[in-house]
Protein backbone atom coordinates (compact mmCIF):
# COMPACT_ATOMS: atom_id res chain seq x y z
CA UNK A 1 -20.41 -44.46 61.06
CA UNK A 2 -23.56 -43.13 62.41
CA UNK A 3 -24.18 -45.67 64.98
CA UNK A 4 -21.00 -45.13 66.25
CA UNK A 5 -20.52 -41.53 66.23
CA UNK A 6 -24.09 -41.31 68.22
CA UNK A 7 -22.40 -43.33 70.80
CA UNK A 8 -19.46 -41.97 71.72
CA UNK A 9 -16.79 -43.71 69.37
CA UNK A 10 -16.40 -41.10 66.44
CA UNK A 11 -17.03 -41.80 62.98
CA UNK A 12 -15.75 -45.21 62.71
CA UNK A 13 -17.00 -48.71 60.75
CA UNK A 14 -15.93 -51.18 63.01
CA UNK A 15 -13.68 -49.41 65.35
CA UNK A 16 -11.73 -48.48 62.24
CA UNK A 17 -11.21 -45.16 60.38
CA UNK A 18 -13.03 -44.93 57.03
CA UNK A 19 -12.36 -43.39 53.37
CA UNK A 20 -16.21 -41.29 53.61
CA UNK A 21 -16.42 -38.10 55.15
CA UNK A 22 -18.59 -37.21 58.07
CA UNK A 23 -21.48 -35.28 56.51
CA UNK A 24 -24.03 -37.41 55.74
CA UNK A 25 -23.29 -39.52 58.64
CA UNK A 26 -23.30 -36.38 61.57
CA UNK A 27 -27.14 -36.14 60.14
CA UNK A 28 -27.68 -39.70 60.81
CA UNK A 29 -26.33 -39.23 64.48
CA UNK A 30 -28.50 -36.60 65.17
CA UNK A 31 -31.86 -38.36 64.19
CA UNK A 32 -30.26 -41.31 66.21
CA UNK A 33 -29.65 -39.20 69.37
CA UNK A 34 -33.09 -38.02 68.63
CA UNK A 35 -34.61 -41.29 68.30
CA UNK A 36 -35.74 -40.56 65.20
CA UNK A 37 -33.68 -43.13 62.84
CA UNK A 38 -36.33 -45.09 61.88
CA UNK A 39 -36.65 -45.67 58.34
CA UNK A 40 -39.94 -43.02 57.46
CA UNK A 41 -37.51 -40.53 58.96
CA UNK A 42 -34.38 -41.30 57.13
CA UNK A 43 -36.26 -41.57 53.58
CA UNK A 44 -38.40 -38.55 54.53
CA UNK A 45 -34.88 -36.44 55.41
CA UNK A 46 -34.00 -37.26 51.70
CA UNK A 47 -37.06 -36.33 50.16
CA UNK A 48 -36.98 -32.89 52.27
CA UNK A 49 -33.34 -32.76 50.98
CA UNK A 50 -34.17 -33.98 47.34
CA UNK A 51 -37.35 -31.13 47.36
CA UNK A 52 -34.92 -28.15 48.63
CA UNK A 53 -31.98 -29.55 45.86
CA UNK A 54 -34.65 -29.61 42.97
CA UNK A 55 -35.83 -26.21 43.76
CA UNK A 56 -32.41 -25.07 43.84
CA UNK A 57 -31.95 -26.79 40.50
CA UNK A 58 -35.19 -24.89 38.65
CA UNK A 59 -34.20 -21.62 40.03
CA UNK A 60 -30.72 -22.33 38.44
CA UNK A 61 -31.85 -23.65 35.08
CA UNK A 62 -34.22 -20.70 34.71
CA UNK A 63 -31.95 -18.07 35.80
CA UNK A 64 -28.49 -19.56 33.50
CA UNK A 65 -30.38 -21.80 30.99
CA UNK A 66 -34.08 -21.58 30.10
CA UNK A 67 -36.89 -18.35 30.22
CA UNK A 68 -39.12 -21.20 29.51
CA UNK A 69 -40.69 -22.13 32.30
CA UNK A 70 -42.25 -25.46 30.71
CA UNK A 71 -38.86 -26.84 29.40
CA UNK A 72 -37.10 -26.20 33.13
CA UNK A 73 -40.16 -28.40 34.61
CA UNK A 74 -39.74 -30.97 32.14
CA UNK A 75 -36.17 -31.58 32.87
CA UNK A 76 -37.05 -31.55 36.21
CA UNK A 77 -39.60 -33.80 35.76
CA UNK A 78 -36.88 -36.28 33.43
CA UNK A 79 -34.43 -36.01 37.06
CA UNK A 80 -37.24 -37.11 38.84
CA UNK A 81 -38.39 -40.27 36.78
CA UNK A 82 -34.49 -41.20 36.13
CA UNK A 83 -34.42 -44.65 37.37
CA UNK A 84 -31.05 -43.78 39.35
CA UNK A 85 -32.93 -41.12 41.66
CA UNK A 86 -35.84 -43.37 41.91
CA UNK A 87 -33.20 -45.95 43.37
CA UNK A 88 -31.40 -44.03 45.39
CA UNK A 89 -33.56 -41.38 46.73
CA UNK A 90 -35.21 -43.77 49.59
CA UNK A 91 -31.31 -45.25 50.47
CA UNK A 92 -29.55 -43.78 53.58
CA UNK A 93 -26.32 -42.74 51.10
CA UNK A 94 -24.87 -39.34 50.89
CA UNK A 95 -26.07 -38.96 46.86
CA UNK A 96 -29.49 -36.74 47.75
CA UNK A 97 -27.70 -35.01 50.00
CA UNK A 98 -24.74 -34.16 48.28
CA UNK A 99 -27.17 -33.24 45.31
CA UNK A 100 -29.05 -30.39 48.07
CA UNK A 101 -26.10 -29.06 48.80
CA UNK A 102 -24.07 -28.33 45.73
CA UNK A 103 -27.03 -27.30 43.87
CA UNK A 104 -28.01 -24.99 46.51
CA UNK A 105 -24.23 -23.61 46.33
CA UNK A 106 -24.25 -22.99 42.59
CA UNK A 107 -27.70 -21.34 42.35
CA UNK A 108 -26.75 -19.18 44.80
CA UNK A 109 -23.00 -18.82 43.27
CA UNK A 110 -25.22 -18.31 40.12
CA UNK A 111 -26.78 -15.31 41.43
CA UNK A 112 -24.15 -13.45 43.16
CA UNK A 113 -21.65 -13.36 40.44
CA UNK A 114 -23.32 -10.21 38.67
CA UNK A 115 -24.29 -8.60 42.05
CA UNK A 116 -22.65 -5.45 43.20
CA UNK A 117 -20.27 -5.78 46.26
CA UNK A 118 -22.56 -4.87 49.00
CA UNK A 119 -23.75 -6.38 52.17
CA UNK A 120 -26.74 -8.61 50.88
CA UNK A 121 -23.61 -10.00 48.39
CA UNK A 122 -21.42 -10.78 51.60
CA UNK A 123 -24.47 -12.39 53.30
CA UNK A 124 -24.81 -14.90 49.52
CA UNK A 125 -21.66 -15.60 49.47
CA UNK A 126 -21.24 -16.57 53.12
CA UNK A 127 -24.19 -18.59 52.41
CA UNK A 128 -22.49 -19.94 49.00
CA UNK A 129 -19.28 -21.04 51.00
CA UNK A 130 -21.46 -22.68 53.99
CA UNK A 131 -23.52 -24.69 51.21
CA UNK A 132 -19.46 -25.83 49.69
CA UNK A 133 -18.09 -27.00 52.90
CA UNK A 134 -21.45 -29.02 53.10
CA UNK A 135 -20.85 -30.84 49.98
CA UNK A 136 -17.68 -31.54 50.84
CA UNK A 137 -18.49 -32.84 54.03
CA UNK A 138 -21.09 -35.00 52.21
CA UNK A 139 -18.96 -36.07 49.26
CA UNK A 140 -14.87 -36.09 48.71
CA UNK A 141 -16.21 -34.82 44.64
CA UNK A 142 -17.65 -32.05 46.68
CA UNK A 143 -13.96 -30.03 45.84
CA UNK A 144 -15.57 -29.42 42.25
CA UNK A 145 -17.52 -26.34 44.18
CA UNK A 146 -13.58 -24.74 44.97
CA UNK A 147 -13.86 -23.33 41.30
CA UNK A 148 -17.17 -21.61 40.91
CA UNK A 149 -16.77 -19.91 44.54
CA UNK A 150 -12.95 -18.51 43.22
CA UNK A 151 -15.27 -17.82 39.93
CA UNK A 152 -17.74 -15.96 41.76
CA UNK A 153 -15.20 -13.40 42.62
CA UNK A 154 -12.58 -13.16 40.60
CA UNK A 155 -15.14 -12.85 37.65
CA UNK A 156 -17.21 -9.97 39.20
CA UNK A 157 -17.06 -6.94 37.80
CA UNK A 158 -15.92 -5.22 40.37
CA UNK A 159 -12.98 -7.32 41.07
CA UNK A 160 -10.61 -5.68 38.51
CA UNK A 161 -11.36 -2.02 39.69
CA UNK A 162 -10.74 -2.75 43.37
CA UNK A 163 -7.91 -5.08 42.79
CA UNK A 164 -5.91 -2.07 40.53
CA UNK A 165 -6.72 0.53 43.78
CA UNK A 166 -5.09 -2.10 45.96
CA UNK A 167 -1.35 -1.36 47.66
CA UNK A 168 0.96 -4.26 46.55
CA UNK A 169 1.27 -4.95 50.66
CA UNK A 170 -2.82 -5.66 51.07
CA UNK A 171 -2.47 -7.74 47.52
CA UNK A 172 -0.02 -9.77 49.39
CA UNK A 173 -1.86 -10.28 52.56
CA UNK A 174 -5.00 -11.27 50.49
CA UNK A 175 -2.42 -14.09 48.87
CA UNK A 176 -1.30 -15.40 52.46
CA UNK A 177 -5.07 -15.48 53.32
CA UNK A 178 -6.11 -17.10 50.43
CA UNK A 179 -3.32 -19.39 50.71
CA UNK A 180 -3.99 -20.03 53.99
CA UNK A 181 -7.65 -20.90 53.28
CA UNK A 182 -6.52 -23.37 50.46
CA UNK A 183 -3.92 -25.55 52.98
CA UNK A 184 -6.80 -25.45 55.53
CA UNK A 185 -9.27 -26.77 53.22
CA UNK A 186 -7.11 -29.54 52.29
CA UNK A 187 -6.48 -30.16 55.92
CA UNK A 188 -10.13 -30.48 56.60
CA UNK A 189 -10.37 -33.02 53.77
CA UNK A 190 -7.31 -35.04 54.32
CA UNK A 191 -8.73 -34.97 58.14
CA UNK A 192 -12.03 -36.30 57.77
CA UNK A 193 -11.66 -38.46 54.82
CA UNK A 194 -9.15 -40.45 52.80
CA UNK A 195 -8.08 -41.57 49.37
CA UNK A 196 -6.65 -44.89 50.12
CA UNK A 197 -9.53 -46.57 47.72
CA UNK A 198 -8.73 -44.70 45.07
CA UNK A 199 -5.06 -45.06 45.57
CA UNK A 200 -5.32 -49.22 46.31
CA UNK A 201 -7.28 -49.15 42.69
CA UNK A 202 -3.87 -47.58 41.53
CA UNK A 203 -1.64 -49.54 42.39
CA UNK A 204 -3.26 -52.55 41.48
CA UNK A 205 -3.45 -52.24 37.73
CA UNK A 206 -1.54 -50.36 35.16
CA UNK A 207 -2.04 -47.04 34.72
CA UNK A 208 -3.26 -47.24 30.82
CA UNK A 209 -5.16 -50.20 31.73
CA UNK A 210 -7.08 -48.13 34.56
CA UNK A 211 -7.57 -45.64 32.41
CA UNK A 212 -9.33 -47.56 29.54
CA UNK A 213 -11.16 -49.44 32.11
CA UNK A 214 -12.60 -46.34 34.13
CA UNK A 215 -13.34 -44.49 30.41
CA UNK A 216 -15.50 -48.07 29.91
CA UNK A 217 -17.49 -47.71 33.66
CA UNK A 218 -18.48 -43.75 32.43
CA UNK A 219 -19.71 -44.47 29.22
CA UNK A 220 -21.43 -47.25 30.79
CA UNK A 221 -22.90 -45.42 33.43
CA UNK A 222 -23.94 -42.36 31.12
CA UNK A 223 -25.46 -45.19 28.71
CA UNK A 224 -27.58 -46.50 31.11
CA UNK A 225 -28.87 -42.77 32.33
CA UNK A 226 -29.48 -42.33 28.58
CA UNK A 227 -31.62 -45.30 28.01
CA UNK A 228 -33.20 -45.21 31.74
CA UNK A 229 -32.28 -48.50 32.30
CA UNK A 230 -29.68 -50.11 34.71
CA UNK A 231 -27.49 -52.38 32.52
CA UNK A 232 -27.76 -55.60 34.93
CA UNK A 233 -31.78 -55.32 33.47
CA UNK A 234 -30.87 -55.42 30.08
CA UNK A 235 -30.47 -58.62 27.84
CA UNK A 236 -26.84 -59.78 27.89
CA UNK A 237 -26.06 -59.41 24.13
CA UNK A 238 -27.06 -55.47 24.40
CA UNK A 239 -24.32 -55.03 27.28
CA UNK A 240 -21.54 -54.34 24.97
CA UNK A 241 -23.61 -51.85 22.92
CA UNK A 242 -24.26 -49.47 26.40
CA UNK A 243 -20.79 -47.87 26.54
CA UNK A 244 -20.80 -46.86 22.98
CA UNK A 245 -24.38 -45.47 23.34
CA UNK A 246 -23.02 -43.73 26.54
CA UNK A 247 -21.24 -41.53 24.03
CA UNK A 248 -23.96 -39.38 22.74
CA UNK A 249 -24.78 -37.74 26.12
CA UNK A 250 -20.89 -37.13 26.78
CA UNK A 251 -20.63 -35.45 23.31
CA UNK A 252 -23.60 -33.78 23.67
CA UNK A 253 -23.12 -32.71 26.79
CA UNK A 254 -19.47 -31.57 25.91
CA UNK A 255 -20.89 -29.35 22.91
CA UNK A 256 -23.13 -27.62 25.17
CA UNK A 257 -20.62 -26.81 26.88
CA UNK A 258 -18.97 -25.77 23.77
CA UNK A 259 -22.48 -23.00 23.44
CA UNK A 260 -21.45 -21.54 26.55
CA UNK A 261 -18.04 -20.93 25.80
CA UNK A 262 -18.18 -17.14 25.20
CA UNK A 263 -20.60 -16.84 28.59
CA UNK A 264 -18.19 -19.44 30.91
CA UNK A 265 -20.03 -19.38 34.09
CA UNK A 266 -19.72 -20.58 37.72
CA UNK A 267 -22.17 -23.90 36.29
CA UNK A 268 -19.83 -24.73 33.78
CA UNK A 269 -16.56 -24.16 35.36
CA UNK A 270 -18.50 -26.93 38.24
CA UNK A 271 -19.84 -29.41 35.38
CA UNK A 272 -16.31 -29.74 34.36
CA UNK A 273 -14.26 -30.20 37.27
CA UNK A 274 -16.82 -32.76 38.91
CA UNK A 275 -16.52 -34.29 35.21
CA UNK A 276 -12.72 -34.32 35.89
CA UNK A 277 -12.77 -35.86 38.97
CA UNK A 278 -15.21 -38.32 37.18
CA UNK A 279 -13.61 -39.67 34.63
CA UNK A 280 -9.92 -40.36 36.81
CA UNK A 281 -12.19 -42.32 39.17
CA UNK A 282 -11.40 -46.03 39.21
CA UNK A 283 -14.79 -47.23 40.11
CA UNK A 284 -18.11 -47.92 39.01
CA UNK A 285 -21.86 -47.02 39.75
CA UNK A 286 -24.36 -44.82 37.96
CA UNK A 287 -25.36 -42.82 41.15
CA UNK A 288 -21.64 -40.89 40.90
CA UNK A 289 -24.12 -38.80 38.40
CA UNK A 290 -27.34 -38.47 40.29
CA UNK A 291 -26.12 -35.00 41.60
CA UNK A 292 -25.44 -33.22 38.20
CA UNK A 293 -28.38 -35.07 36.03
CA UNK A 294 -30.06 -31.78 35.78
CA UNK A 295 -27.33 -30.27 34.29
CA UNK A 296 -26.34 -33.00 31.57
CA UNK A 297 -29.98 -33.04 30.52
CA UNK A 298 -29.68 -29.06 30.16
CA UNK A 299 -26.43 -29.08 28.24
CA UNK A 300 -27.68 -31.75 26.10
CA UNK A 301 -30.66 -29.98 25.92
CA UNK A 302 -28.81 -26.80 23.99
CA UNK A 303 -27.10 -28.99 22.39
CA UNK A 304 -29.91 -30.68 20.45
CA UNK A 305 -31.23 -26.80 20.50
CA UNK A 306 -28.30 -26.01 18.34
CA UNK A 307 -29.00 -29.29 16.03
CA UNK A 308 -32.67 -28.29 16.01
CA UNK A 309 -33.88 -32.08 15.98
CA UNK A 310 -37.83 -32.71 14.92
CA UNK A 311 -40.06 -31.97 17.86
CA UNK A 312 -41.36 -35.80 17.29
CA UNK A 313 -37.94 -36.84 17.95
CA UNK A 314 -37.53 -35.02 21.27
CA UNK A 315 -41.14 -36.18 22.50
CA UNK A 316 -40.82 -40.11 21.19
CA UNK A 317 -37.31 -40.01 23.26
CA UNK A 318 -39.05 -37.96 26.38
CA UNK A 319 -42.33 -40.36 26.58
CA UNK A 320 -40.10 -43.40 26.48
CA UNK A 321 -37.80 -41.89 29.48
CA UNK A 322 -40.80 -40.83 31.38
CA UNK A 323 -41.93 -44.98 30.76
CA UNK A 324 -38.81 -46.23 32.14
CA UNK A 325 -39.24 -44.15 35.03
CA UNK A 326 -42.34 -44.85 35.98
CA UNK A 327 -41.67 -48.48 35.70
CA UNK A 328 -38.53 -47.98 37.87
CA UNK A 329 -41.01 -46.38 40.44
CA UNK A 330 -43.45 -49.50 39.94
CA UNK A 331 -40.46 -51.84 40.72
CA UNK A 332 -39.68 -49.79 43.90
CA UNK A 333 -42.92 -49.76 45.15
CA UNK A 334 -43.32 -53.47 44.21
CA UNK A 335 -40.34 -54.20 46.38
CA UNK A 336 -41.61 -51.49 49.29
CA UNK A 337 -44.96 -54.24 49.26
CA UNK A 338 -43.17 -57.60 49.10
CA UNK A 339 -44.06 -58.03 52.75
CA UNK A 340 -42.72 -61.50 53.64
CA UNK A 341 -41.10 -61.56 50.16
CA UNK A 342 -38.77 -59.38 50.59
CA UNK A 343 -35.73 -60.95 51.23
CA UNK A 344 -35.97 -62.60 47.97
CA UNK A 345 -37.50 -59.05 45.91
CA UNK A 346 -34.89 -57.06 47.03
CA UNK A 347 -30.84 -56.90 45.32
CA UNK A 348 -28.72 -59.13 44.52
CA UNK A 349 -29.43 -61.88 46.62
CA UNK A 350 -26.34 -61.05 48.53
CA UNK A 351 -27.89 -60.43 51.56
CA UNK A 352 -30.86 -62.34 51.72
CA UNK A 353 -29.49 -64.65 54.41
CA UNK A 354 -28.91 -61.62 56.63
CA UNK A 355 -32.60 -60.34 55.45
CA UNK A 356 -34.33 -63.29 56.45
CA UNK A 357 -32.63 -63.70 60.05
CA UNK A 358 -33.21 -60.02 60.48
CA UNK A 359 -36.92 -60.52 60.15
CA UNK A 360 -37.73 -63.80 60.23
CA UNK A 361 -39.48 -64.25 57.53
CA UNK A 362 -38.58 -66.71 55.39
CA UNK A 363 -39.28 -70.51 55.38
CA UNK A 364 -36.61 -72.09 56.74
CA UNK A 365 -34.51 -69.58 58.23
CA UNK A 366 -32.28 -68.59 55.59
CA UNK A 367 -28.83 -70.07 55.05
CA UNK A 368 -27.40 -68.62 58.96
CA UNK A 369 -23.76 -69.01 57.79
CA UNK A 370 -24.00 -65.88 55.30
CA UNK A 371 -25.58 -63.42 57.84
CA UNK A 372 -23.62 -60.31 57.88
CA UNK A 373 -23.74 -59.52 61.48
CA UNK A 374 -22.82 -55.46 61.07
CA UNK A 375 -25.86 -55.43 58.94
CA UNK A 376 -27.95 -57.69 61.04
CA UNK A 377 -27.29 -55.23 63.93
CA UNK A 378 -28.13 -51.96 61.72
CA UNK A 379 -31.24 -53.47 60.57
CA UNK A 380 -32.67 -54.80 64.14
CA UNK A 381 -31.12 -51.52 65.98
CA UNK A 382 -32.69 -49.28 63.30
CA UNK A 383 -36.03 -50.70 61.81
């Protein structure tokens, strides 16, 4: 989409019109007009992204969750060593992006929904709606953020007060506006992306069936975050077990939640809509939680607050974690140093043909008649 929108053809694959918004793409264009897309530039965008998001994200958890300054760096710390960011952080996708963005929006959200209507609000909230439209752009889940900005003033305290000294006539031109705002919104979305995967998924299989089948890929995907280990690395008679352990951080994210009920903020009101929009997905892959890790580990977090487990408990759990990530990172950096190797180190397999004819570097050329030639061109054009 890049490549083609950075010459000329719009945001196409292929000539074709495709299901992913622009976002994260239009930044890819720019560092290819720039020529800058080389790959220390497009990993070192993320990590400038994935810096700004987790500062965003500390600033949050201290302000809604934590005084403690310690227990905010150590979930910090646990986003940083979970094996899905390790994975993903260095990959041109729109996951570290998305994460920058939303968690910019709600920390700022955060902050502005106590503040007095005045012009350094107007200037936050501006700045709260520009972050939104981001996300969006970056990610189709990005409609979670809708909530928490209607939140942010609705739920002000000075919302109730001005809305009783209103004439019915100005209450109704607010609604058209509002209304207005909503159907352009959806526009923009419907616009720049689609939801013909999710409605092909559909289609194809009953809806009870899809339903069972996309509760099984959560619980999977939250039992692999919970153990720090992707499920295709662990033994084959344990693969069963890793939905059913992916129920202890739903519950215990879900109860604290349930702490929080009396204090509903802009974070929670987010938490559960991108939850929502989760768990009616019809697809699978761990990194659909990379954005909101942070905040599962916090809930959880009260949650096992409220339960008050042993201390020895909490650190056995946290040093194992912290083990797993660091031996994600050792795999990653294996894989960065496989040289000539490297077809064969990295994924799958899948695409080791195209690998090989891409950089000629393995014995006997590779099998030719599997080369992917879109990702042949990507990785000549853009290594």
């Amino acid at each position: 989409m890049a490549d083609s929108a950075a010459h000329g053809h719009g945001f196409l694959d292929s000539g074709q019109k495709t299901v992913f918004p622009p976002g994260y793409p239009a930044l890819l264009a720019i560092l290819i007009r720039a020529g800058l897309a080389h790959p220390w530039a497009i990993v070192g965008l993320n990590m400038v992204l994935l810096s700004v998001g987790l500062v965003a994200a500390y600033a949050l958890l201290i302000r809604e969750f934590f005084q403690d300054k310690a227990v905010v760096l150590l979930i910090c710390s646990l986003f940083l060593l979970s094996f899905v960011v390790v994975k993903h952080s260095t990959m041109p996708l729109t996951d570290v992006p998305f994460f920058c963005s939303s968690t910019c929006c709600l920390a700022i959200i955060s902050q502005t929904t106590k503040m007095d209507w005045n012009r350094r609000f107007a200037i936050l909230a501006a700045a709260a709606c520009l972050s939104a439209a981001a996300a969006i752009t970056m990610r189709r889940v990005g409609v979670a953020l809708v909530p928490p900005l209607v939140f942010m003033i609705v739920c002000n305290a000075q919302f109730k007060p001005l809305l009783k000294r209103l004439s019915p006539g100005t209450k109704l031109i607010i609604v058209v506006a509002c209304a207005f705002v909503a159907v352009a919104t959806a526009q923009l979305i419907t616009q720049t992306s689609t939801l013909s995967d999710f409605i092909a998924a559909a289609n194809e299989t009953r809806i009870f069936t899809l339903a069972l089948q996309t509760l099984s890929y959560r619980l999977t995907e939250l039992g692999e975050l919970l153990v720090n280990i992707p499920v295709s690395k662990l033994p084959t008679t344990v693969h069963a077990m890793v939905p059913w352990i992916g129920l202890l951080p739903l519950l215990l994210t879900l109860f604290g939640l349930a702490t929080k009920r009396r204090e509903i903020g802009p974070t929670e009101v987010f938490l559960v809509c991108y939850m929502v929009i989760l768990f009616a997905w019809p697809y699978y892959d761990t990194r659909f939680w990379l954005p909101v890790i942070p905040l599962l580990i916090a809930y959880s977090a009260l949650a096992i607050t409220s339960f008050k487990l042993p201390n020895g408990v909490i650190t056995t759990y946290c040093s194992v974690f912290a083990a797993c990530g660091f031996v994600a990172i050792a795999y990653s950096t294996r894989i960065s140093f496989a040289g000539t190797e490297f077809p064969d180190r990295y994924g799958d397999g899948t695409l080791r043909p195209t690998y090989c004819a891409a950089f000629q570097s393995c014995r006997g050329g590779g099998d030719s008649d599997k080369v992917d030639a879109k990702v042949l061109h990507l990785l000549q054009e853009y290594n």
